[in-house]
C-alpha atoms as a PDB file:
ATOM      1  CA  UNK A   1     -12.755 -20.050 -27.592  1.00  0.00           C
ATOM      2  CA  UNK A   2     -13.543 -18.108 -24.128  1.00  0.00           C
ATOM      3  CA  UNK A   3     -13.978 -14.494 -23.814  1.00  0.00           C
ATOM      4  CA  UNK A   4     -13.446 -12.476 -21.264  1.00  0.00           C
ATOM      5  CA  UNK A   5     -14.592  -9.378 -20.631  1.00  0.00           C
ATOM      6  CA  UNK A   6     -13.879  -6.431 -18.064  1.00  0.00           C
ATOM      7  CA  UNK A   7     -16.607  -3.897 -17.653  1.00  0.00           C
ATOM      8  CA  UNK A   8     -16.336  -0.263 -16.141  1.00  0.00           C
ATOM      9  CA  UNK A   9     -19.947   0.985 -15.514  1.00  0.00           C
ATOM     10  CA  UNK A  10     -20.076   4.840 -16.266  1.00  0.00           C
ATOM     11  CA  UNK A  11     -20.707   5.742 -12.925  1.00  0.00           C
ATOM     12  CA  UNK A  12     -21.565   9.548 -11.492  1.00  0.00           C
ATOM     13  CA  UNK A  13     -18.806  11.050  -9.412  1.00  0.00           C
ATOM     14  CA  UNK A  14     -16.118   8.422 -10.791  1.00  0.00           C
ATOM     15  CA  UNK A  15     -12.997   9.099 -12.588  1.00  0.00           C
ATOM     16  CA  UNK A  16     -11.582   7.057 -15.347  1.00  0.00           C
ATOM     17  CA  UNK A  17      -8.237   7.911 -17.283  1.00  0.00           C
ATOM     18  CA  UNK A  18      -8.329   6.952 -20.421  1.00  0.00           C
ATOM     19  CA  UNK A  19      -4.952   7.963 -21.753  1.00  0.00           C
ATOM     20  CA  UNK A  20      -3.380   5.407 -19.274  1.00  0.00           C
ATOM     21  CA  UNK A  21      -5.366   3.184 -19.496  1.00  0.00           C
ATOM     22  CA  UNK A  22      -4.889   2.563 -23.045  1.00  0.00           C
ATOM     23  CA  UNK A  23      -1.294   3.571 -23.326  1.00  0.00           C
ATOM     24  CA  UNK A  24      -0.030   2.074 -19.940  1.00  0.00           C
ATOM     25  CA  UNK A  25      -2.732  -0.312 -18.519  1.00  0.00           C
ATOM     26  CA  UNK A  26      -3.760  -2.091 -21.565  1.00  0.00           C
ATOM     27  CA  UNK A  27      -0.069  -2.752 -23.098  1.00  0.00           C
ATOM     28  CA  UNK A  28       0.815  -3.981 -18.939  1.00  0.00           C
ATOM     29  CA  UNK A  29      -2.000  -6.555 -19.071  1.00  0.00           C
ATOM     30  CA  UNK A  30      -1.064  -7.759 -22.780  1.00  0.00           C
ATOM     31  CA  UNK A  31       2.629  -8.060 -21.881  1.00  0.00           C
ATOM     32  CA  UNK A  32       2.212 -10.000 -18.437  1.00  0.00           C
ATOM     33  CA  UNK A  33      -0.516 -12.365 -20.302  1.00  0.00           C
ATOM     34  CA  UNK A  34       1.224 -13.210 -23.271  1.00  0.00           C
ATOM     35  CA  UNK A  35       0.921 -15.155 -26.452  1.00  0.00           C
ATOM     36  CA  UNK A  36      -2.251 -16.968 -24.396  1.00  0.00           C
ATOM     37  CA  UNK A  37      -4.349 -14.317 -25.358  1.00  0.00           C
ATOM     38  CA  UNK A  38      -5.275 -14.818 -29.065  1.00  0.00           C
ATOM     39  CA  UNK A  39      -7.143 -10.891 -29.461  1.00  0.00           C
ATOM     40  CA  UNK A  40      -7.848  -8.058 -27.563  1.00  0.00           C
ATOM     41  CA  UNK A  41     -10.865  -5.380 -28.327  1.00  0.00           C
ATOM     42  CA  UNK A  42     -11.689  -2.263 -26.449  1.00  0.00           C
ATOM     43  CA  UNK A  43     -14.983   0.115 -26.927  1.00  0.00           C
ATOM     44  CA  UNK A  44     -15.642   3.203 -25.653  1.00  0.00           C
ATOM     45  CA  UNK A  45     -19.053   3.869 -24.640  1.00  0.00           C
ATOM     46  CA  UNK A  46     -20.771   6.826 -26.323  1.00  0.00           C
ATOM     47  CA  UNK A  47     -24.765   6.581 -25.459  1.00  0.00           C
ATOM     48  CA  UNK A  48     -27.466   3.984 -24.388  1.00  0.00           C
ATOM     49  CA  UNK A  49     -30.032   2.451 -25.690  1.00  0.00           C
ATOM     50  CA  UNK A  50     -32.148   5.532 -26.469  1.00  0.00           C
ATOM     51  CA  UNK A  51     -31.507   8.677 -27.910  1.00  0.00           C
ATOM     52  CA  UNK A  52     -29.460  11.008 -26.057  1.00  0.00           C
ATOM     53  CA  UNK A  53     -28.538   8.606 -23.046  1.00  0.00           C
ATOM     54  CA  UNK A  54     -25.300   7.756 -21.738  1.00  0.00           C
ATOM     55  CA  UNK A  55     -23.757   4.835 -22.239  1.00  0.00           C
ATOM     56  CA  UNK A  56     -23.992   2.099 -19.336  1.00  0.00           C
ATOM     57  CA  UNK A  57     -20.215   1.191 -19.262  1.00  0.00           C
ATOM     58  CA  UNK A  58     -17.098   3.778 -20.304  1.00  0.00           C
ATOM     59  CA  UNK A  59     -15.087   1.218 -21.213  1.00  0.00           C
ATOM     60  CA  UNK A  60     -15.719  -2.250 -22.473  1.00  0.00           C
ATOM     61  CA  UNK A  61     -12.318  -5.162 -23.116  1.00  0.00           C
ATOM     62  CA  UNK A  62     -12.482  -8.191 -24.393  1.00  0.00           C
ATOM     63  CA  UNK A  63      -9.462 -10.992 -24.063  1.00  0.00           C
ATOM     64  CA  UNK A  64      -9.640 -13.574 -25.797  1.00  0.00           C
ATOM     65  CA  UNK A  65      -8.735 -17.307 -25.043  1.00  0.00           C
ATOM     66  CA  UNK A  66      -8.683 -20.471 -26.277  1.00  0.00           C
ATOM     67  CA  UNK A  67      -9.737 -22.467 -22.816  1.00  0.00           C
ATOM     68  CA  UNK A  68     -10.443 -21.170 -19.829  1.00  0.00           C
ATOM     69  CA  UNK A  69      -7.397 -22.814 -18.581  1.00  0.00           C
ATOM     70  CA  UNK A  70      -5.407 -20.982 -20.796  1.00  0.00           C
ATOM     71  CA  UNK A  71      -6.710 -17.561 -19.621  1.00  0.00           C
ATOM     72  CA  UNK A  72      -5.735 -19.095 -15.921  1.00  0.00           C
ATOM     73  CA  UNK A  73      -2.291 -19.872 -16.540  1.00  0.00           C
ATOM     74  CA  UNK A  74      -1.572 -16.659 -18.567  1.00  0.00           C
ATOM     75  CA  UNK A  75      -3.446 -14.390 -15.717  1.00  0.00           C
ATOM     76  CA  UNK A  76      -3.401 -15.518 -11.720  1.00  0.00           C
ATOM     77  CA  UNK A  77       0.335 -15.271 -11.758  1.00  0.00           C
ATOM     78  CA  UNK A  78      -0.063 -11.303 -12.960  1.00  0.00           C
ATOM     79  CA  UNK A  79      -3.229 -10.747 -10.901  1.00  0.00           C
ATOM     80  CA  UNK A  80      -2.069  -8.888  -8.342  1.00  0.00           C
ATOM     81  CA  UNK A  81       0.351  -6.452 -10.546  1.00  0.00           C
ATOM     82  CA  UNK A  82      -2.678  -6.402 -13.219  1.00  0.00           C
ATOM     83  CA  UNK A  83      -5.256  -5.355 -10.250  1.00  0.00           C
ATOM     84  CA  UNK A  84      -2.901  -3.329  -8.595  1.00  0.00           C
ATOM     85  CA  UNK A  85      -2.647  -0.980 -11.593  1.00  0.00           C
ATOM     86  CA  UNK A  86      -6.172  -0.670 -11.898  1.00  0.00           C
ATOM     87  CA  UNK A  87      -6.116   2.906  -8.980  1.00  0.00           C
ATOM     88  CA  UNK A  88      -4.011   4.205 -11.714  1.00  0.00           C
ATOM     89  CA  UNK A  89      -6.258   5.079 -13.959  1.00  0.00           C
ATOM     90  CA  UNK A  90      -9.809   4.979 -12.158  1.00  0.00           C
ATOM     91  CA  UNK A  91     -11.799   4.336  -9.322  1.00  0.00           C
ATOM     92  CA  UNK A  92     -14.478   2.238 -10.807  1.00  0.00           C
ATOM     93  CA  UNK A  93     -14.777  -1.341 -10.149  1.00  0.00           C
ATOM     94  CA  UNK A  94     -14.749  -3.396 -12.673  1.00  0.00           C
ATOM     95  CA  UNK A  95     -17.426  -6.133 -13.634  1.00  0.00           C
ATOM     96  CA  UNK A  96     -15.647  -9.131 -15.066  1.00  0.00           C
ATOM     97  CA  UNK A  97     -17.905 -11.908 -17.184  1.00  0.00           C
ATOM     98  CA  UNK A  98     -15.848 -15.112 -18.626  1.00  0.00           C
ATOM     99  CA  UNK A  99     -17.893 -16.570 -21.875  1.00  0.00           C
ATOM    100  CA  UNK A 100     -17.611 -19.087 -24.124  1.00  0.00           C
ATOM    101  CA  UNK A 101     -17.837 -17.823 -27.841  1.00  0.00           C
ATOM    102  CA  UNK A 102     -20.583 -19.781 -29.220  1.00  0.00           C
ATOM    103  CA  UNK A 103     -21.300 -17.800 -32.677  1.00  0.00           C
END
């Protein structure tokens, strides 16, 4: 099983929309990608590490894949629509990690 996972950092000065992006965005990506992706998980950051700080990322996904292959097939063919819908709701890059689920 791979993972991967799509990070916003909770940057200063940066917008993110979280209405669409859960009710438009994250239904788009599911529906292009397809029965390939075997689970989906969201968090919303609410503090750091210590008391009282803010969280390092607003939003945290996680797709999840059988082989990377898998995730490859399912997603280049939608990149562009799935990237291109990404203004939409903020103007944070993402950080994107693939993993392999070891535990």
């Amino acid at each position: 099983m791979i993972k991967v996972t799509v990070l916003y950092p909770n940057e200063e000065n940066k917008n993110f929309d979280m209405k669409y992006y859960f009710d438009t965005h994250m239904p788009l990506v599911r529906k292009l990608v397809g029965d390939a992706c075997k689970k989906v998980e969201a968090e919303k950051g609410i503090a750091g590490g210590t008391p009282g700080s803010k969280p390092m990322y607003d939003i945290i996904a996680h797709f999840h894949y059988d082989t990377v292959e898998d995730f490859i097939a399912a997603f280049n063919p939608h990149a562009t629509a799935i990237f291109g819908d990404i203004p939409n709701f903020t103007d944070i890059t993402p950080v994107i990690q693939i993993s392999e689920v070891v535990l």
